[in-house]
C-alpha atoms as a PDB file:
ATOM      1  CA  UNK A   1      85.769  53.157 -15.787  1.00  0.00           C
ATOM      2  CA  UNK A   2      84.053  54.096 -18.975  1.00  0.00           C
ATOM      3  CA  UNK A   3      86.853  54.430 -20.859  1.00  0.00           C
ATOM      4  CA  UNK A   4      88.350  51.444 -19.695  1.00  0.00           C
ATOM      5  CA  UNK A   5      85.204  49.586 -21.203  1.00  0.00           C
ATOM      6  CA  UNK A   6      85.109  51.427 -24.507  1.00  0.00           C
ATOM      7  CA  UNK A   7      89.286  50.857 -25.236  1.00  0.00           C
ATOM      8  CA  UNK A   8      88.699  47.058 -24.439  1.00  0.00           C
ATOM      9  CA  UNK A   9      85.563  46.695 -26.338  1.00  0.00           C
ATOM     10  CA  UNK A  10      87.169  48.509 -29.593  1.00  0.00           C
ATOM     11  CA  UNK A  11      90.130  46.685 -29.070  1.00  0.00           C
ATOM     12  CA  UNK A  12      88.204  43.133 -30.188  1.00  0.00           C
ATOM     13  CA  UNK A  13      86.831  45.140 -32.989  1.00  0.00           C
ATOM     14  CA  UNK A  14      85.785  48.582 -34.413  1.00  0.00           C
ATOM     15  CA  UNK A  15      82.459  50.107 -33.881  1.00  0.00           C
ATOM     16  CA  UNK A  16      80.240  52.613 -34.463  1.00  0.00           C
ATOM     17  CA  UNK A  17      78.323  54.757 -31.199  1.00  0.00           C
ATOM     18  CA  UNK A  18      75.273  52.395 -31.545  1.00  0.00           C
ATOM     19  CA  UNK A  19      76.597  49.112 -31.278  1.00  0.00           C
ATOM     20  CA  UNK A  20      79.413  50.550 -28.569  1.00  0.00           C
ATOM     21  CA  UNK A  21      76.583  51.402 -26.454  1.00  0.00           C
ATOM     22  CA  UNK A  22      74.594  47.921 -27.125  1.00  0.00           C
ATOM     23  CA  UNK A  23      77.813  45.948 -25.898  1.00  0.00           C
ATOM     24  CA  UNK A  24      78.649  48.338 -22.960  1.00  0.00           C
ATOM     25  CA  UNK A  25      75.333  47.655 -21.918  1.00  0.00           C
ATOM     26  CA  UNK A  26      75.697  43.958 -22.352  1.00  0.00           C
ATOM     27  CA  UNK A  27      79.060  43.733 -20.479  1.00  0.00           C
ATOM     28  CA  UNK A  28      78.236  46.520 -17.975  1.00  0.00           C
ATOM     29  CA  UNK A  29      74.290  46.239 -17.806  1.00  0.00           C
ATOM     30  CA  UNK A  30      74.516  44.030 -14.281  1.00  0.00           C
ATOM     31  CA  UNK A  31      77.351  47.036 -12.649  1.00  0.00           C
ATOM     32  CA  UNK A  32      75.697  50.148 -13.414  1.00  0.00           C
ATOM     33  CA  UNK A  33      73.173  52.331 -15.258  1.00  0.00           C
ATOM     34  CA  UNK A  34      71.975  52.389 -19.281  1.00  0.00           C
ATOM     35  CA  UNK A  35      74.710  54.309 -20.546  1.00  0.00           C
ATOM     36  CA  UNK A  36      73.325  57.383 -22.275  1.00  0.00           C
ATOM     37  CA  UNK A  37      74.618  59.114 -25.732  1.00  0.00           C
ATOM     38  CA  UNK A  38      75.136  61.914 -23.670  1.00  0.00           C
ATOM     39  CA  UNK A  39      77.476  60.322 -21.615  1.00  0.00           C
ATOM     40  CA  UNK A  40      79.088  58.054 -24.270  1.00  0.00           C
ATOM     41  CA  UNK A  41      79.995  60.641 -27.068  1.00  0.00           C
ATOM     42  CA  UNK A  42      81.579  62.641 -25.239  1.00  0.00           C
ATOM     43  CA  UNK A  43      83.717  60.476 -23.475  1.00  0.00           C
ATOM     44  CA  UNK A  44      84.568  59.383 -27.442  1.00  0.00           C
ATOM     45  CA  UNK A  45      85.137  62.667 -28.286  1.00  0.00           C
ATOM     46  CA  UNK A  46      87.755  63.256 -25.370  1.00  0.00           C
ATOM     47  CA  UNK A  47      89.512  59.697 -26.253  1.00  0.00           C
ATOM     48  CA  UNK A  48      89.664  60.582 -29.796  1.00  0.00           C
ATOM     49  CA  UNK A  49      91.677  64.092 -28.879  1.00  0.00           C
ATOM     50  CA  UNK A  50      94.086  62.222 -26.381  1.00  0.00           C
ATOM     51  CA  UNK A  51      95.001  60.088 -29.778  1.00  0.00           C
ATOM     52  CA  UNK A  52      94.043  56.725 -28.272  1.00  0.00           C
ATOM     53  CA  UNK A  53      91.373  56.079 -31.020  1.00  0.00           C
ATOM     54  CA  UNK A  54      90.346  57.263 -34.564  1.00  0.00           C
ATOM     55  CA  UNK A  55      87.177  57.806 -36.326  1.00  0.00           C
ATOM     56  CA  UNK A  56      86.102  57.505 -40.027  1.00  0.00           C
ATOM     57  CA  UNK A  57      83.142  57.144 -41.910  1.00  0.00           C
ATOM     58  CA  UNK A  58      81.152  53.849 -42.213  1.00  0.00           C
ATOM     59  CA  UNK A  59      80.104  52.453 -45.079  1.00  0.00           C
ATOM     60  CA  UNK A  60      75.986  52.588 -45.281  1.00  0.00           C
ATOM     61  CA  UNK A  61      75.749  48.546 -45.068  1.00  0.00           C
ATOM     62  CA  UNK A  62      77.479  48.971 -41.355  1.00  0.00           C
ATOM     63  CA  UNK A  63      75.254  51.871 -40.498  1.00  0.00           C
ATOM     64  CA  UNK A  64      72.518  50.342 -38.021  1.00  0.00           C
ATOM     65  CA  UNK A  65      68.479  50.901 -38.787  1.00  0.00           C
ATOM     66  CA  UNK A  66      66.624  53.743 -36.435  1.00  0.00           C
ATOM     67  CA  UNK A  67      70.216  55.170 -35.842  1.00  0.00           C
ATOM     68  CA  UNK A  68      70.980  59.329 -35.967  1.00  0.00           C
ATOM     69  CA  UNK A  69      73.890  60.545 -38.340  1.00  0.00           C
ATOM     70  CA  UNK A  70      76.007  59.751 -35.274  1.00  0.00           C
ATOM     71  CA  UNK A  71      76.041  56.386 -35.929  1.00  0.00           C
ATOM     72  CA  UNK A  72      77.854  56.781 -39.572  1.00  0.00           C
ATOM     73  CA  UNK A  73      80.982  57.550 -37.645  1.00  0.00           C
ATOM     74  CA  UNK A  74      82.980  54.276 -37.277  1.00  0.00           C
ATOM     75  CA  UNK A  75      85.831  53.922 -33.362  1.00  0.00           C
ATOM     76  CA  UNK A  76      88.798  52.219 -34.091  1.00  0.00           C
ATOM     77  CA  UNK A  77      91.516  51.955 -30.915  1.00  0.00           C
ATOM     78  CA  UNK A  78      95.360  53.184 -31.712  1.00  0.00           C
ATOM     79  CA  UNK A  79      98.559  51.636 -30.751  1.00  0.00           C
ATOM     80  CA  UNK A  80      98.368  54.427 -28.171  1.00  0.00           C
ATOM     81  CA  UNK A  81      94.697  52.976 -26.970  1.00  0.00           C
ATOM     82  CA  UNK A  82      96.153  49.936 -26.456  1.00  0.00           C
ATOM     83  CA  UNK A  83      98.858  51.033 -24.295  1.00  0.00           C
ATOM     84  CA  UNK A  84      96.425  53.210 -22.373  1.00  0.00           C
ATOM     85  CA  UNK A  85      94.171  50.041 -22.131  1.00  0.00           C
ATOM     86  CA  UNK A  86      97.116  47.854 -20.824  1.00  0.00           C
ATOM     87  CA  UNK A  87      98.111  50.778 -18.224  1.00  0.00           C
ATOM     88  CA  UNK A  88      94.541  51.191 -17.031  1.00  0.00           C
ATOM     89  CA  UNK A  89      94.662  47.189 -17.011  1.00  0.00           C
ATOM     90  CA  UNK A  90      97.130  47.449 -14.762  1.00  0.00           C
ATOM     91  CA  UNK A  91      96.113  49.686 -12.179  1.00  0.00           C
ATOM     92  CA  UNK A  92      95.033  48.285  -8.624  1.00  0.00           C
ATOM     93  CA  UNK A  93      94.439  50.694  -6.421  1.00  0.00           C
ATOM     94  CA  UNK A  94      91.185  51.703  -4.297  1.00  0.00           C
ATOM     95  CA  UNK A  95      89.097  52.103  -6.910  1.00  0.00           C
ATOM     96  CA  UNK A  96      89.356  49.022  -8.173  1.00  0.00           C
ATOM     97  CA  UNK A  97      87.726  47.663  -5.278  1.00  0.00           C
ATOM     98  CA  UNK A  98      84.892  50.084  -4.807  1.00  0.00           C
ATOM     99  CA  UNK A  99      81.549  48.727  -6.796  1.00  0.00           C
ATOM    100  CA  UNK A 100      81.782  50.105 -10.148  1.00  0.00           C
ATOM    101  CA  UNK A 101      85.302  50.210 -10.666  1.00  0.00           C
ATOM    102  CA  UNK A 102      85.414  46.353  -9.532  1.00  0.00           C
ATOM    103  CA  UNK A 103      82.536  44.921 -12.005  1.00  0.00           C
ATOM    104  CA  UNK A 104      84.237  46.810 -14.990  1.00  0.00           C
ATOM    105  CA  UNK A 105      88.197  45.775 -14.333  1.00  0.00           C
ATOM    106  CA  UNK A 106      86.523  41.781 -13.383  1.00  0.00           C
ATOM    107  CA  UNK A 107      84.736  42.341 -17.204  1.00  0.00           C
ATOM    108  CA  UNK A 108      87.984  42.241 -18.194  1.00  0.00           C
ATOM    109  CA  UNK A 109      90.065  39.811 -15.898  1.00  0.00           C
ATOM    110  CA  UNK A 110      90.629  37.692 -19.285  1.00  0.00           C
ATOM    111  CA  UNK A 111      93.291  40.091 -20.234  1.00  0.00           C
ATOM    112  CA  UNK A 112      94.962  41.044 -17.121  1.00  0.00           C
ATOM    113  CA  UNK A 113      98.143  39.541 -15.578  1.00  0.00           C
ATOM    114  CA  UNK A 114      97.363  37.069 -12.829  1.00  0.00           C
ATOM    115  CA  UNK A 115      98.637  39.176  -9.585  1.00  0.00           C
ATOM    116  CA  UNK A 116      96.631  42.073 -10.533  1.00  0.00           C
ATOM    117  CA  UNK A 117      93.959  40.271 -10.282  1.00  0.00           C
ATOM    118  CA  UNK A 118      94.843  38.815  -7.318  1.00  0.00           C
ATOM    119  CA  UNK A 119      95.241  42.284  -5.563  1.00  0.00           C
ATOM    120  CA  UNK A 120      91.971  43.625  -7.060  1.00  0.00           C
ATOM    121  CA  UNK A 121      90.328  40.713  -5.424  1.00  0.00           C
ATOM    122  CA  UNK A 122      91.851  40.255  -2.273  1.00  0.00           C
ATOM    123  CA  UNK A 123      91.401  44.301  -2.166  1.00  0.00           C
ATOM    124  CA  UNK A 124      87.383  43.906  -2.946  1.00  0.00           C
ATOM    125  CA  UNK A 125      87.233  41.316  -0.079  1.00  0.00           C
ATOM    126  CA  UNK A 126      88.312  43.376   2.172  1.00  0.00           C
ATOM    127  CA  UNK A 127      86.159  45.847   1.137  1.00  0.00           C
ATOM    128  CA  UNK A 128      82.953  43.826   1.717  1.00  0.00           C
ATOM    129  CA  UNK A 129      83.962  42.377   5.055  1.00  0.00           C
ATOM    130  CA  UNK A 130      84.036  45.939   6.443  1.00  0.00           C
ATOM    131  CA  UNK A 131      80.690  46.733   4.327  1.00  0.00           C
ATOM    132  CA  UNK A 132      79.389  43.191   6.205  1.00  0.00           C
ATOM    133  CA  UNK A 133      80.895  44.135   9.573  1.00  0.00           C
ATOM    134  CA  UNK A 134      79.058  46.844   9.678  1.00  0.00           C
ATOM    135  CA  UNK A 135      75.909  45.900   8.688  1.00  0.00           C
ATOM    136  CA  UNK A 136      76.747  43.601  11.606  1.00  0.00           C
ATOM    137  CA  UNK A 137      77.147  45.951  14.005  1.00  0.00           C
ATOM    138  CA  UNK A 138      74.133  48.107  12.902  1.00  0.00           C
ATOM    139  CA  UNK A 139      71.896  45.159  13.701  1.00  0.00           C
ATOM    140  CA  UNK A 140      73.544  44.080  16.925  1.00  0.00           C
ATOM    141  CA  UNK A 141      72.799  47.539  17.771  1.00  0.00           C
ATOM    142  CA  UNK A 142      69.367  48.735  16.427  1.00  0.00           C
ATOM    143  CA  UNK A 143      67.697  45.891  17.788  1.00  0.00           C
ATOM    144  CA  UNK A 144      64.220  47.113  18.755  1.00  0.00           C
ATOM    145  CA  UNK A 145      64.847  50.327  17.424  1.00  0.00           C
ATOM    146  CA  UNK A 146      64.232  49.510  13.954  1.00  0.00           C
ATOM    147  CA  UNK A 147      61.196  48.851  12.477  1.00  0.00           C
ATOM    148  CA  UNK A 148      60.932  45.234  10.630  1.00  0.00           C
ATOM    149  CA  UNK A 149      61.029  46.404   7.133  1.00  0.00           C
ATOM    150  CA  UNK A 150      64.140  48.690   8.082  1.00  0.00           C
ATOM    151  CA  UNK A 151      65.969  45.581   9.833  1.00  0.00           C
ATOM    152  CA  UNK A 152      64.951  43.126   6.441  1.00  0.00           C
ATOM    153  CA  UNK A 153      67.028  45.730   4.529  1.00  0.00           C
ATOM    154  CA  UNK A 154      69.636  45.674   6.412  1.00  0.00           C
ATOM    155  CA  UNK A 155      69.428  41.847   6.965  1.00  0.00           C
ATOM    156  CA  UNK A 156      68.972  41.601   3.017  1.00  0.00           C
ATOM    157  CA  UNK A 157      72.533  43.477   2.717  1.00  0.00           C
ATOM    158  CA  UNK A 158      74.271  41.493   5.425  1.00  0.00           C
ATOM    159  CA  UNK A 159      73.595  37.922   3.361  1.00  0.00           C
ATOM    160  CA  UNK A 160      74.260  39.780  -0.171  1.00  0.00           C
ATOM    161  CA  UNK A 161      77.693  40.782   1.515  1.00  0.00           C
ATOM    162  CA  UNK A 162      78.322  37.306   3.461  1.00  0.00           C
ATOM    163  CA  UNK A 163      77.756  35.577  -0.399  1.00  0.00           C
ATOM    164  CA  UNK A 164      80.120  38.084  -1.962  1.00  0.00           C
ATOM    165  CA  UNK A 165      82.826  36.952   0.307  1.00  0.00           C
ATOM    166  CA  UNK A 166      82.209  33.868   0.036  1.00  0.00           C
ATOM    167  CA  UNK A 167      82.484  33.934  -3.870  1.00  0.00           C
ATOM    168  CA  UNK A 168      85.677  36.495  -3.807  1.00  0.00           C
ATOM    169  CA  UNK A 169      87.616  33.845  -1.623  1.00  0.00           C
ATOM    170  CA  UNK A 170      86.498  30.600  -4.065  1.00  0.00           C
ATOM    171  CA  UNK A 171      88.009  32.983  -7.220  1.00  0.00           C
ATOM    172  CA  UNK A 172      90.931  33.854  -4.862  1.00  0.00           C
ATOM    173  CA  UNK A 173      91.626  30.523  -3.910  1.00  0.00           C
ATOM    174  CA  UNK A 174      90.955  29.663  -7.921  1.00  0.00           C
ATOM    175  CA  UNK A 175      93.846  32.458  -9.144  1.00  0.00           C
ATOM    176  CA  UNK A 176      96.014  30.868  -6.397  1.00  0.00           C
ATOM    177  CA  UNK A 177      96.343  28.024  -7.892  1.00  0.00           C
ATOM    178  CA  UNK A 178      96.060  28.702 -11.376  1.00  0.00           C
ATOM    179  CA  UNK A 179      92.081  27.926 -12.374  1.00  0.00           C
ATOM    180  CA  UNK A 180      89.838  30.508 -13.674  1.00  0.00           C
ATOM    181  CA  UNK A 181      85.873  30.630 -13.197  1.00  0.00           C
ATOM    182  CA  UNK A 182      84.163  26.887 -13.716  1.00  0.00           C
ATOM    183  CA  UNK A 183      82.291  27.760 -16.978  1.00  0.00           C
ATOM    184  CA  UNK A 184      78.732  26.612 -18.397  1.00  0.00           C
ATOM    185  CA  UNK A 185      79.653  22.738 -18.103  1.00  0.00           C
ATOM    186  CA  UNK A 186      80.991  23.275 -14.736  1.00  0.00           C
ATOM    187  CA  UNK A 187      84.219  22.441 -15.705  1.00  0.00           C
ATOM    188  CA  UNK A 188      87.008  24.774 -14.428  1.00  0.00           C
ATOM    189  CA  UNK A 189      89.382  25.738 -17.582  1.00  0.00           C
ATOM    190  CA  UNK A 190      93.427  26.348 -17.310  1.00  0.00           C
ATOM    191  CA  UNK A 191      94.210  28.758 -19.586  1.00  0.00           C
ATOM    192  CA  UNK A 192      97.838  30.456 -20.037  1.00  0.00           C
ATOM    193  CA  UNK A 193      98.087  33.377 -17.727  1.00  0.00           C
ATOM    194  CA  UNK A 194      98.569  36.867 -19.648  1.00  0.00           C
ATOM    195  CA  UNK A 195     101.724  37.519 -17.666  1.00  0.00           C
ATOM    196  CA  UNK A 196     103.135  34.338 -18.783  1.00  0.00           C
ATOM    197  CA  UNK A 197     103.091  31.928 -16.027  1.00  0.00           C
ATOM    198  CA  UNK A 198     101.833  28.415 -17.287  1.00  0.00           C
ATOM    199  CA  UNK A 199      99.327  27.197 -14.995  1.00  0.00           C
ATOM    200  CA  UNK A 200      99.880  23.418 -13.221  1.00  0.00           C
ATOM    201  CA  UNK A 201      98.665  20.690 -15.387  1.00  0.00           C
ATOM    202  CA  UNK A 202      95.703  18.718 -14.732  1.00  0.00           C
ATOM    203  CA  UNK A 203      95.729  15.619 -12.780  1.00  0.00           C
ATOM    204  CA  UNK A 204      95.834  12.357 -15.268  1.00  0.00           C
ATOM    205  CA  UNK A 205      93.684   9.521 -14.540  1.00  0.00           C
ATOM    206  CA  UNK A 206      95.094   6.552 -12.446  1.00  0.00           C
ATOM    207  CA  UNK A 207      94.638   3.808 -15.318  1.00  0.00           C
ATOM    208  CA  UNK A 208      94.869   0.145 -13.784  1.00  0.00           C
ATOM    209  CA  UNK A 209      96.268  -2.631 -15.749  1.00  0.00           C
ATOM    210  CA  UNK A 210      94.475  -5.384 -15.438  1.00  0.00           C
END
């Protein structure tokens, strides 16, 4: 999933480890941990020996204040990254519906092709009405044998899944018929879909004559 992130990110522009690591935790910070140097340079390291991006040195204007020599070095993604991007873009299977692997393909649902992410979402769903049938189940069954704090958790996951569900089928429903996520005026937008298909136009206003 990390290197998912890091061909997508470098694929809008080039970037050094620092500022890699302040947008991964921008796009990722809501999905999973503060991604460490540790864990970031050497996934670089392993991308930049399978050829799918390059490094050079940055000039010293690009090179970020309070940063270690690390930070001179300057990610640019290959034609090869880009393929592997589009490949890993493209891939729907099971772990694409577990948490992690979910939040980082949805980062990136702008550039995938409309049925993948129709499979990645109707997979997900499915995957959080088991999670929400059985935190059914393990309250049906634990009543009076959990104490109340143990039985708010659980209650506390049931709604968090019940929402989830909720929200997959509205974005399902949305990709089924060609709108994408209402954005911050509320107003759903109908883009072109990456794989080509022109979404349905808008409804015109009924203008009486008078």
């Amino acid at each position: 999933m990390l290197e998912l992130a890091i061909l997508g990110l470098l694929q809008e522009a080039p970037m050094h480890g620092y500022e890699l690591r302040k947008e991964l935790a921008t796009k990722l910070g809501t999905i999973r941990a503060a991604i460490s140097y540790g864990t970031l340079y050497p996934t670089l390291k392993r991308l930049h020996h399978a050829g799918w991006i390059t490094e050079s040195s940055a000039d010293a204007a690009m090179i970020p204040p309070m940063t270690s020599k690390r930070g001179r070095v300057v990610y640019k993604i290959t034609a090869e990254g880009k393929e592997r991007f589009a490949d890993l873009l493209a891939q729907a299977g099971p772990e694409t519906y577990d948490d992690a692997g979910f939040g980082v393909h949805f980062a990136f649902f702008s550039r995938t092709d409309r049925a993948t992410r129709l499979r990645i979402l109707e997979g997900r769903r499915r995957r959080v009405e088991e999670r929400r049938e059985g935190l059914r189940e393990v309250l049906s069954r634990a009543t009076g044998r959990l104490d109340a704090y143990t039985q708010e958790l659980q209650r506390h996951g049931l709604e968090a899944a019940e929402r989830e569900v909720r929200w997959l089928e509205e974005l399902i429903t949305n990709e089924r018929s060609g709108r994408t996520p209402a954005g911050p005026s509320g107003e759903l937008h109908l883009p072109a879909d990456p794989a080509g298909d022109a979404p349905p136009e808008p409804p015109r206003p009924h203008m009486d004559r008078p």
